[in-house]
C-alpha atoms as a PDB file:
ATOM      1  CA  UNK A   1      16.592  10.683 -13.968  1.00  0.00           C
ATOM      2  CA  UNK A   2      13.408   9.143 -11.924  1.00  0.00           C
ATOM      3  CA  UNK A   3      11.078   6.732 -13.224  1.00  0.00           C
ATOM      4  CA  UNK A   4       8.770   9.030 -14.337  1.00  0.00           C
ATOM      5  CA  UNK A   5      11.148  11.048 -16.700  1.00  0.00           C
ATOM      6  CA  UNK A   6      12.386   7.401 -17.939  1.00  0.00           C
ATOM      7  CA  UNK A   7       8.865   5.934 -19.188  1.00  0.00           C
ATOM      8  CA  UNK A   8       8.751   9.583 -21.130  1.00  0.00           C
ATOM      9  CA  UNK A   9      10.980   8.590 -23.716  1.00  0.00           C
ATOM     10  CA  UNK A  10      11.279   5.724 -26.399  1.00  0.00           C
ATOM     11  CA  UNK A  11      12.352   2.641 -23.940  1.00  0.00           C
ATOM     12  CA  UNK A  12      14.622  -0.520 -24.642  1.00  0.00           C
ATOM     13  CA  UNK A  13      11.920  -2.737 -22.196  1.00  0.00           C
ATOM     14  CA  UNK A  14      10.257  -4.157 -25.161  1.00  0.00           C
ATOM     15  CA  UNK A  15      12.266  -6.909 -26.953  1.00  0.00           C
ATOM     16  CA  UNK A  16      10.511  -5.976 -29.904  1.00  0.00           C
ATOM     17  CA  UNK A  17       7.688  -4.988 -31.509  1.00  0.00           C
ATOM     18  CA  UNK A  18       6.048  -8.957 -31.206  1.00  0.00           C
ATOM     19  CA  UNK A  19       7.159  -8.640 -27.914  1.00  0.00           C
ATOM     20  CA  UNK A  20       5.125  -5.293 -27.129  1.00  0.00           C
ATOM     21  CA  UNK A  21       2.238  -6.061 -29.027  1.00  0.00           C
ATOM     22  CA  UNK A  22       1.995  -9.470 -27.255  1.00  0.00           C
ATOM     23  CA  UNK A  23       2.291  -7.802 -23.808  1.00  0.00           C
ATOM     24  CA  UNK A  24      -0.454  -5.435 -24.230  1.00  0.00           C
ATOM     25  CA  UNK A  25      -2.831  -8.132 -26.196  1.00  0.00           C
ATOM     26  CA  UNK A  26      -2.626 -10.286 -23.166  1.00  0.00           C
ATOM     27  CA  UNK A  27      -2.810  -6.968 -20.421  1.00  0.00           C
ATOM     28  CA  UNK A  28      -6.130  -6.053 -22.413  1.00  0.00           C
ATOM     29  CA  UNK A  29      -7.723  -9.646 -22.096  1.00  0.00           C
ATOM     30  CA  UNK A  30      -6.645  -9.872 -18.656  1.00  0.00           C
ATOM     31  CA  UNK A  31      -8.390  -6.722 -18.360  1.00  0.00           C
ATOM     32  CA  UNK A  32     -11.627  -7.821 -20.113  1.00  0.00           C
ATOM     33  CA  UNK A  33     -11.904 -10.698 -17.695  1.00  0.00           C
ATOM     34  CA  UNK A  34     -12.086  -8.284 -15.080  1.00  0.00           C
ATOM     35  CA  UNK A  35     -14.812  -6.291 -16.580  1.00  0.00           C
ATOM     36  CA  UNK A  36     -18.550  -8.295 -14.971  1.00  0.00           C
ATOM     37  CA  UNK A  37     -20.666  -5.502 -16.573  1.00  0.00           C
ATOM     38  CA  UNK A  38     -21.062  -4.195 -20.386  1.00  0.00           C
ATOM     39  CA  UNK A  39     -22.198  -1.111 -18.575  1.00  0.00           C
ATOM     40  CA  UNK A  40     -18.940  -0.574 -16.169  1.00  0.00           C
ATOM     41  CA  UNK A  41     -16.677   2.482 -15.874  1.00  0.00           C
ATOM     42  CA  UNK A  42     -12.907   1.113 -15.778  1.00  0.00           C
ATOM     43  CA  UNK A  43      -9.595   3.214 -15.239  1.00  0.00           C
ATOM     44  CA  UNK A  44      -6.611   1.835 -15.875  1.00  0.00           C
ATOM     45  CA  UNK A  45      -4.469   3.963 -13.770  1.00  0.00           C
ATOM     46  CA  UNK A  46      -0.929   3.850 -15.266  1.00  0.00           C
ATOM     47  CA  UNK A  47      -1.653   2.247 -18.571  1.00  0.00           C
ATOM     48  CA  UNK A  48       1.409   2.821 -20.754  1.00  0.00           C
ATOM     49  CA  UNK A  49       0.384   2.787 -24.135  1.00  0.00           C
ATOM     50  CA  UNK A  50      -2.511   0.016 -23.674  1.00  0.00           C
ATOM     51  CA  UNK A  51      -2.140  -0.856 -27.617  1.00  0.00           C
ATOM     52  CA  UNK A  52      -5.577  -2.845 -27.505  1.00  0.00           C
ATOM     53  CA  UNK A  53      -7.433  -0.418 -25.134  1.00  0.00           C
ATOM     54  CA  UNK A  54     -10.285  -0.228 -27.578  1.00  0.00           C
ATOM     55  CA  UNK A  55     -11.014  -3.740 -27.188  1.00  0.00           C
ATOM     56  CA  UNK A  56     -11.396  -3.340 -23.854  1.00  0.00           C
ATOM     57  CA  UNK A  57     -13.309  -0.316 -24.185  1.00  0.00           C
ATOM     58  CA  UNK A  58     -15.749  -2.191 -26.435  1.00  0.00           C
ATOM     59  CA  UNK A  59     -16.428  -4.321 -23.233  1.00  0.00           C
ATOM     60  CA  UNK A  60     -17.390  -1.697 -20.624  1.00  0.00           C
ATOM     61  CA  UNK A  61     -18.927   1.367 -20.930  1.00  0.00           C
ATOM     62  CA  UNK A  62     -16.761   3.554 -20.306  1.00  0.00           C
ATOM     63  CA  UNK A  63     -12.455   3.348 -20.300  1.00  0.00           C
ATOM     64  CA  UNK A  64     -10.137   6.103 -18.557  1.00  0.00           C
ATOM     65  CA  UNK A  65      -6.616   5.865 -19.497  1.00  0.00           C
ATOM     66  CA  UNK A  66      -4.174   7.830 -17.209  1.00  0.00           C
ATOM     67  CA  UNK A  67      -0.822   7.801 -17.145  1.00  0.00           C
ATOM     68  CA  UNK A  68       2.118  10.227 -15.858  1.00  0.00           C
ATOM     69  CA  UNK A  69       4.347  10.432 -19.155  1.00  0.00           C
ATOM     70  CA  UNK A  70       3.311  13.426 -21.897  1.00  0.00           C
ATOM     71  CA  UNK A  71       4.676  11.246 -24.239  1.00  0.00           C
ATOM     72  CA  UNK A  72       2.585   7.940 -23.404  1.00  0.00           C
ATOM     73  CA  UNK A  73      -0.506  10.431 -23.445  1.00  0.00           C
ATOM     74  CA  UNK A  74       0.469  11.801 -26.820  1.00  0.00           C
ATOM     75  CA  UNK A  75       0.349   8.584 -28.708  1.00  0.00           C
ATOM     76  CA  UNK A  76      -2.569   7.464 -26.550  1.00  0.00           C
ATOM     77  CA  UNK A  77      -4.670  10.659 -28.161  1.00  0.00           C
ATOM     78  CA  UNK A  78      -3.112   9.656 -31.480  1.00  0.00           C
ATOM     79  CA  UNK A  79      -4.418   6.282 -31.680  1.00  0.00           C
ATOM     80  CA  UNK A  80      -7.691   6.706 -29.563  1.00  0.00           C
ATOM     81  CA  UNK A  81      -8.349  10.204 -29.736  1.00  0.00           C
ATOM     82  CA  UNK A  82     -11.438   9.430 -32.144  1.00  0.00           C
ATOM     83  CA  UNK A  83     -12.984   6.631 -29.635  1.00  0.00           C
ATOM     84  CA  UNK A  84     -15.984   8.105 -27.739  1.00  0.00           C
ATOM     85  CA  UNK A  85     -15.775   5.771 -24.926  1.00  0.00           C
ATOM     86  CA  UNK A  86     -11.840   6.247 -24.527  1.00  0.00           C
ATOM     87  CA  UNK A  87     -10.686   8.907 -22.134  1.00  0.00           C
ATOM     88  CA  UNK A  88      -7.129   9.928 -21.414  1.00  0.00           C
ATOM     89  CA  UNK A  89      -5.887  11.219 -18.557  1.00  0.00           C
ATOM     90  CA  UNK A  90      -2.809  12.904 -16.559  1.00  0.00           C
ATOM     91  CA  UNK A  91      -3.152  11.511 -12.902  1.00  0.00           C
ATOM     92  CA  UNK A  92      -3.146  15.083 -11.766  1.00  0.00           C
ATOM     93  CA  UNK A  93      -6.806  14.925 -13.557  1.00  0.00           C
ATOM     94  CA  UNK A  94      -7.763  12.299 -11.838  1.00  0.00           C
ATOM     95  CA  UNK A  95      -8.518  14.145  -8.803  1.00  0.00           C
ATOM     96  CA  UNK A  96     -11.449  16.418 -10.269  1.00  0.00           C
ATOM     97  CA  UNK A  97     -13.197  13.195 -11.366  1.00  0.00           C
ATOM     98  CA  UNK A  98     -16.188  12.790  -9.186  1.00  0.00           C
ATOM     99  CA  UNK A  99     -16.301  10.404  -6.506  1.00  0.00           C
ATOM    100  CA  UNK A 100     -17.663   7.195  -6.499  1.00  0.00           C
ATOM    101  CA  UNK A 101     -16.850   7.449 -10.511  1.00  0.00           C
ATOM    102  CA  UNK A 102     -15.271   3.828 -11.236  1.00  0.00           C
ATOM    103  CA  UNK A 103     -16.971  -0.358 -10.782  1.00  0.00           C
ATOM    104  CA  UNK A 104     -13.432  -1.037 -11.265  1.00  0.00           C
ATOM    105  CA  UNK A 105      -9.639   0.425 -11.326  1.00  0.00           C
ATOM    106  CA  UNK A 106      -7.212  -1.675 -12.601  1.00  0.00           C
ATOM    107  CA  UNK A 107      -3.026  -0.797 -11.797  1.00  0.00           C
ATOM    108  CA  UNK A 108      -0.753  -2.689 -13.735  1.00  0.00           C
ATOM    109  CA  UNK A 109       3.117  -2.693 -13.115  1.00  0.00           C
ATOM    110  CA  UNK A 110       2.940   0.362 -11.398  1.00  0.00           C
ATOM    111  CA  UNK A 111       4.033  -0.494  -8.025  1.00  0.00           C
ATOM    112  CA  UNK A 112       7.785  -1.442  -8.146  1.00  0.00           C
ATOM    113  CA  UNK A 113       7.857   2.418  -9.407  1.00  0.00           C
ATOM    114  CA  UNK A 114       5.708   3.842  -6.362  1.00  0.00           C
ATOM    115  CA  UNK A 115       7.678   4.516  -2.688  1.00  0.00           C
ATOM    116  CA  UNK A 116       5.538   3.182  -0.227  1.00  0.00           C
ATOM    117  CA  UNK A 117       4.345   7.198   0.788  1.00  0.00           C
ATOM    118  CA  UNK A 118       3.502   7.301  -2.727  1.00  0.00           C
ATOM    119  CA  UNK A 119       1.918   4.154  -2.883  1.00  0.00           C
ATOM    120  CA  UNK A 120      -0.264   5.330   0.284  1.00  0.00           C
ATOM    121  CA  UNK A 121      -1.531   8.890  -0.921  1.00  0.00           C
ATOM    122  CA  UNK A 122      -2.662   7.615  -4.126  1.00  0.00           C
ATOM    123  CA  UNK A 123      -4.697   4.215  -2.577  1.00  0.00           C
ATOM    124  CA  UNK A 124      -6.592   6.831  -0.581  1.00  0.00           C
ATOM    125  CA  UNK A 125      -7.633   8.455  -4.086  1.00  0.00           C
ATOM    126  CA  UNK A 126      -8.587   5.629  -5.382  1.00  0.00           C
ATOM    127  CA  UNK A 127     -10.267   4.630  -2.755  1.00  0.00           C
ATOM    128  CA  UNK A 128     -12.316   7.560  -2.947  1.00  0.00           C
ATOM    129  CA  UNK A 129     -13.153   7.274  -6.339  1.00  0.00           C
ATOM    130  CA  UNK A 130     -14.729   3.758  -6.377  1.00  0.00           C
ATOM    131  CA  UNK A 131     -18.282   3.256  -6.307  1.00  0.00           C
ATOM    132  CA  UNK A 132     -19.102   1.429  -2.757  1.00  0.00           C
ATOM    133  CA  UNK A 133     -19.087  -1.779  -4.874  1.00  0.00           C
ATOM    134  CA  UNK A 134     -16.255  -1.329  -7.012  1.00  0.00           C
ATOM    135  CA  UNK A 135     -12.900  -3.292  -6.903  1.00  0.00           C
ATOM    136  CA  UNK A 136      -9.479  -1.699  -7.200  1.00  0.00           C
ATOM    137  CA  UNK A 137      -6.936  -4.767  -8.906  1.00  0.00           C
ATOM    138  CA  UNK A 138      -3.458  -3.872  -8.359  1.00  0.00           C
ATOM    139  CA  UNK A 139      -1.225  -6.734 -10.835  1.00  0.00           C
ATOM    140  CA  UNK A 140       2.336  -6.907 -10.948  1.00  0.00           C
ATOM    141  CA  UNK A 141       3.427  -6.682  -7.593  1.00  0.00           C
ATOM    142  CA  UNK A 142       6.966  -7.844  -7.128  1.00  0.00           C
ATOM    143  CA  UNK A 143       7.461 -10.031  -3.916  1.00  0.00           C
ATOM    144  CA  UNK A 144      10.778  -9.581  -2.194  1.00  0.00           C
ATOM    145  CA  UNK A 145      12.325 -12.753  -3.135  1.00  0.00           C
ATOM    146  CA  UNK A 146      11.905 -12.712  -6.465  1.00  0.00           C
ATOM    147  CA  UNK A 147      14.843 -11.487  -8.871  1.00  0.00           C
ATOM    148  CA  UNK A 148      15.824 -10.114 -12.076  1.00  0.00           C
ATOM    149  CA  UNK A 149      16.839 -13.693 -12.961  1.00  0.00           C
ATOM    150  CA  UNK A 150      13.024 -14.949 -12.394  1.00  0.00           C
ATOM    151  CA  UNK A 151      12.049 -11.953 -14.360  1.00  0.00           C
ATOM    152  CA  UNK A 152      14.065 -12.748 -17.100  1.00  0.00           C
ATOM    153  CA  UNK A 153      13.348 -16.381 -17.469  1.00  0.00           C
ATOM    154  CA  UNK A 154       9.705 -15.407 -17.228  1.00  0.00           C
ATOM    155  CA  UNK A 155      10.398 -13.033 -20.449  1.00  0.00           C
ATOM    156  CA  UNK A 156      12.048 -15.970 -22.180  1.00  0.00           C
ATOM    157  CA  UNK A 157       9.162 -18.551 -21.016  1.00  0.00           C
ATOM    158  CA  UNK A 158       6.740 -15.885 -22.959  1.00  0.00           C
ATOM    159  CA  UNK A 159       9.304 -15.007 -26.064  1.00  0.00           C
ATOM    160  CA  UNK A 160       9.207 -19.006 -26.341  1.00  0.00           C
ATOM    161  CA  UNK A 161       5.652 -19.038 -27.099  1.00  0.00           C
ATOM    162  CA  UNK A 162       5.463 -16.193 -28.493  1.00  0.00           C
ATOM    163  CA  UNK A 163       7.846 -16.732 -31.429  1.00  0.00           C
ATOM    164  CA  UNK A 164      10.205 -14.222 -30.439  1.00  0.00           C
ATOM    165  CA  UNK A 165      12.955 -15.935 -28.324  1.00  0.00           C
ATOM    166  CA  UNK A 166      16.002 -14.561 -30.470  1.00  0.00           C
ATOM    167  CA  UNK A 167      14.926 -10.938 -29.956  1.00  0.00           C
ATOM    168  CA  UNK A 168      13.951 -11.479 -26.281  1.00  0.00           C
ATOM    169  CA  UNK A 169      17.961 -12.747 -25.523  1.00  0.00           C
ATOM    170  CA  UNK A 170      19.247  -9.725 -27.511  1.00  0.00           C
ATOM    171  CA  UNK A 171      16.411  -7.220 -25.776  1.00  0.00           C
ATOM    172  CA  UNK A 172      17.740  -8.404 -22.325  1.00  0.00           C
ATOM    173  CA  UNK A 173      21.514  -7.486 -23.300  1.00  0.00           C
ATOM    174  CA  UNK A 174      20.475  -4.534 -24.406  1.00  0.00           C
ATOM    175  CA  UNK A 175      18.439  -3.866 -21.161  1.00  0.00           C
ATOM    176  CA  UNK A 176      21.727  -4.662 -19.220  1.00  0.00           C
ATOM    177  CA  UNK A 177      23.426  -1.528 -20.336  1.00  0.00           C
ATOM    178  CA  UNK A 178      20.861   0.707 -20.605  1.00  0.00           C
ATOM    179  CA  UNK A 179      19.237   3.603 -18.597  1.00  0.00           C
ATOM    180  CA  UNK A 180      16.566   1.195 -17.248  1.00  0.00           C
ATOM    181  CA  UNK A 181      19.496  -1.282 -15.426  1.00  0.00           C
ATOM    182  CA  UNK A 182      21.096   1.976 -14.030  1.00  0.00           C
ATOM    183  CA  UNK A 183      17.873   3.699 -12.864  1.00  0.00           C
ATOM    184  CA  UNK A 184      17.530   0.164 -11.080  1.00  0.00           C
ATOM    185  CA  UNK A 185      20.343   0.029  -9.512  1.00  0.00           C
ATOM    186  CA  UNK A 186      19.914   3.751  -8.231  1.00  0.00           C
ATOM    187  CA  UNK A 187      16.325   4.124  -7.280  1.00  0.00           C
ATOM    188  CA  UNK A 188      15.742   0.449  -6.904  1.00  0.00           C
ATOM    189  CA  UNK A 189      12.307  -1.286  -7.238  1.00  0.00           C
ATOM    190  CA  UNK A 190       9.802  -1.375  -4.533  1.00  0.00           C
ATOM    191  CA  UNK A 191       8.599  -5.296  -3.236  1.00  0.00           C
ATOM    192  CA  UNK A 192       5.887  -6.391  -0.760  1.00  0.00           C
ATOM    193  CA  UNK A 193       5.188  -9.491   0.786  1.00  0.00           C
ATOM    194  CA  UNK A 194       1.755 -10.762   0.332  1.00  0.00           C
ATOM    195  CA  UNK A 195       1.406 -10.232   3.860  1.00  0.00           C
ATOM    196  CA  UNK A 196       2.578  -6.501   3.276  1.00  0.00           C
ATOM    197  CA  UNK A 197       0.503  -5.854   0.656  1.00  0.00           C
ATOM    198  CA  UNK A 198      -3.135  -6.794   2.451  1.00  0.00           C
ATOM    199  CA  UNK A 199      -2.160  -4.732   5.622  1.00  0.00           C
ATOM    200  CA  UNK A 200      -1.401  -1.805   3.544  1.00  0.00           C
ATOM    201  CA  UNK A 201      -5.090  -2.285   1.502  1.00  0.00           C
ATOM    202  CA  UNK A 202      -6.670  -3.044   4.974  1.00  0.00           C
ATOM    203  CA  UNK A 203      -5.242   0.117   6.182  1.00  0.00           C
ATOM    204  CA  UNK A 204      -6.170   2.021   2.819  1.00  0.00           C
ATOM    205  CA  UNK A 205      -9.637   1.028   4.071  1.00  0.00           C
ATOM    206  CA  UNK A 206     -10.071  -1.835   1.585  1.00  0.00           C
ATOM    207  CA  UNK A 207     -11.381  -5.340   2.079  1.00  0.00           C
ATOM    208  CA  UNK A 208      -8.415  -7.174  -0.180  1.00  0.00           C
ATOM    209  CA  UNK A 209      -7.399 -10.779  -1.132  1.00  0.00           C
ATOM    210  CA  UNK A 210      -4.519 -11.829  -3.479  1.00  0.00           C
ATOM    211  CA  UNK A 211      -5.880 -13.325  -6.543  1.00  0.00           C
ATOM    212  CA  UNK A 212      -4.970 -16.830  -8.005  1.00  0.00           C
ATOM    213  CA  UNK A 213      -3.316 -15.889 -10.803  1.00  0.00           C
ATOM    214  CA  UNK A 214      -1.259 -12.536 -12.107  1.00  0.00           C
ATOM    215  CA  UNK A 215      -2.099 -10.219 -14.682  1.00  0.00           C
ATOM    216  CA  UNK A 216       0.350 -10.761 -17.708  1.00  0.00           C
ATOM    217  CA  UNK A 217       2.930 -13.361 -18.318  1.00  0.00           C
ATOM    218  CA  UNK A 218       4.931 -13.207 -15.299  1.00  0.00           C
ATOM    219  CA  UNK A 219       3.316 -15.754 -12.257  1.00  0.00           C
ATOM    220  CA  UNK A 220       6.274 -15.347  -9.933  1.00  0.00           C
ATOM    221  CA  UNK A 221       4.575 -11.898  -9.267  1.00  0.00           C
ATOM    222  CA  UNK A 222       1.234 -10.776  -7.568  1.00  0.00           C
ATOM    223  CA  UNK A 223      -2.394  -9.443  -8.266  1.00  0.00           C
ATOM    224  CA  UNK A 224      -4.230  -8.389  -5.325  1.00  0.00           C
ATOM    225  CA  UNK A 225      -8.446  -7.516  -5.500  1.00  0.00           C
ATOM    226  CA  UNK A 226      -9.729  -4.890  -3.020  1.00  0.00           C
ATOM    227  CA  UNK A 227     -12.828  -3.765  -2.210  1.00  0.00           C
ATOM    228  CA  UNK A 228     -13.917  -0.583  -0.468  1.00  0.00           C
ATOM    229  CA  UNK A 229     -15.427  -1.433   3.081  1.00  0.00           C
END
């Protein structure tokens, strides 16, 4: 099994449905912030099921949701199939877009999945498919030194708030024996350095900074801005 043939299938990530309604609410405002004109095109390359896209759709003018698994796509064109403004997209699709199409592309958690090859081919599509002003905002980048443990406290730090700590300690048991811990364990997650992460944008041909603060719950990991130069 890779990563792509896991995130096809009904997943024991989410503690519970609090839990996964909570992530995406706070992805999709995260996202909103992002968007500086009613008017923009966004992708959100890699967008799972992006429960509240249509609130961020109702900020921009246009929202492309892509993302590898059939099944993701599926229940994406069940529950926004109807919205005129919503697009949803394989990335193989992504190619035949125009370029110059997006003011902003947003990649959420999608990185620890990527090899660094992969992470390289698909930066130069991007690239090319920013407007000369756009912004590319790649959240969720997991530095080397952080570990499951920060992770999981993290979760538990949001579960807390979120009125869902009993079901966040029983999701992460779960998570220990399932498909997810051993895909882990055999593929492995991919981490960059800060420093790492704005030589590969720089050599991507993007003018990039690491931004203050991460998209989502977890802080102990990184959001990076880049801008095509």
């Amino acid at each position: 099994m890779n990563w792509r043939d896991y995130w096809n299938q009904d997943t024991p990530i989410y503690a519970g449905e609090r839990h996964k309604l909570l992530h995406y609410r706070l992805v999709a405002n995260d996202i909103i912030d992002l968007v500086i004109s009613p008017g923009a095109t966004v992708l959100d390359y890699g967008c799972g099921e992006a429960l509240f896209a249509d609130r961020v759709a109702a900020k921009c003018g246009a929202l492309y949701l892509c993302d590898a698994a059939p099944l993701v796509r599926d229940r994406l064109r069940d529950k926004f199939g109807t919205n005129g403004k919503i697009t949803i997209l394989a990335p193989e699709d992504l190619g035949a877009l125009a370029d110059g199409s997006f003011d902003l592309i947003v990649v959420n958690s999608l990185l620890q999945y990527l090899s660094l090859d992969e992470l390289r081919g698909i930066l130069k599509l991007w690239h090319g498919k920013l407007k000369a002003d756009g912004r590319l905002v790649i959240a969720d980048v997991i530095p080397p030194d952080v570990s499951p443990l920060t992770d999981a406290t993290a979760l538990l730090s949001f579960a807390w708030k979120g009125g869902f700590l009993k079901s966040a300690l029983f999701g992460l048991a779960r998570t220990a024996f399932s498909d997810y811990r051993k895909i882990r364990e055999e593929i492995g997650l991919s981490h960059y350095s800060q420093a790492d992460m704005l030589d590969i944008l720089r050599d991507a041909g993007f003018a990039a900074a690491r931004r203050e603060r991460n998209l989502g719950h977890n802080q102990a990991r990184m959001t990076f801005v880049g801008r095509p130069v």
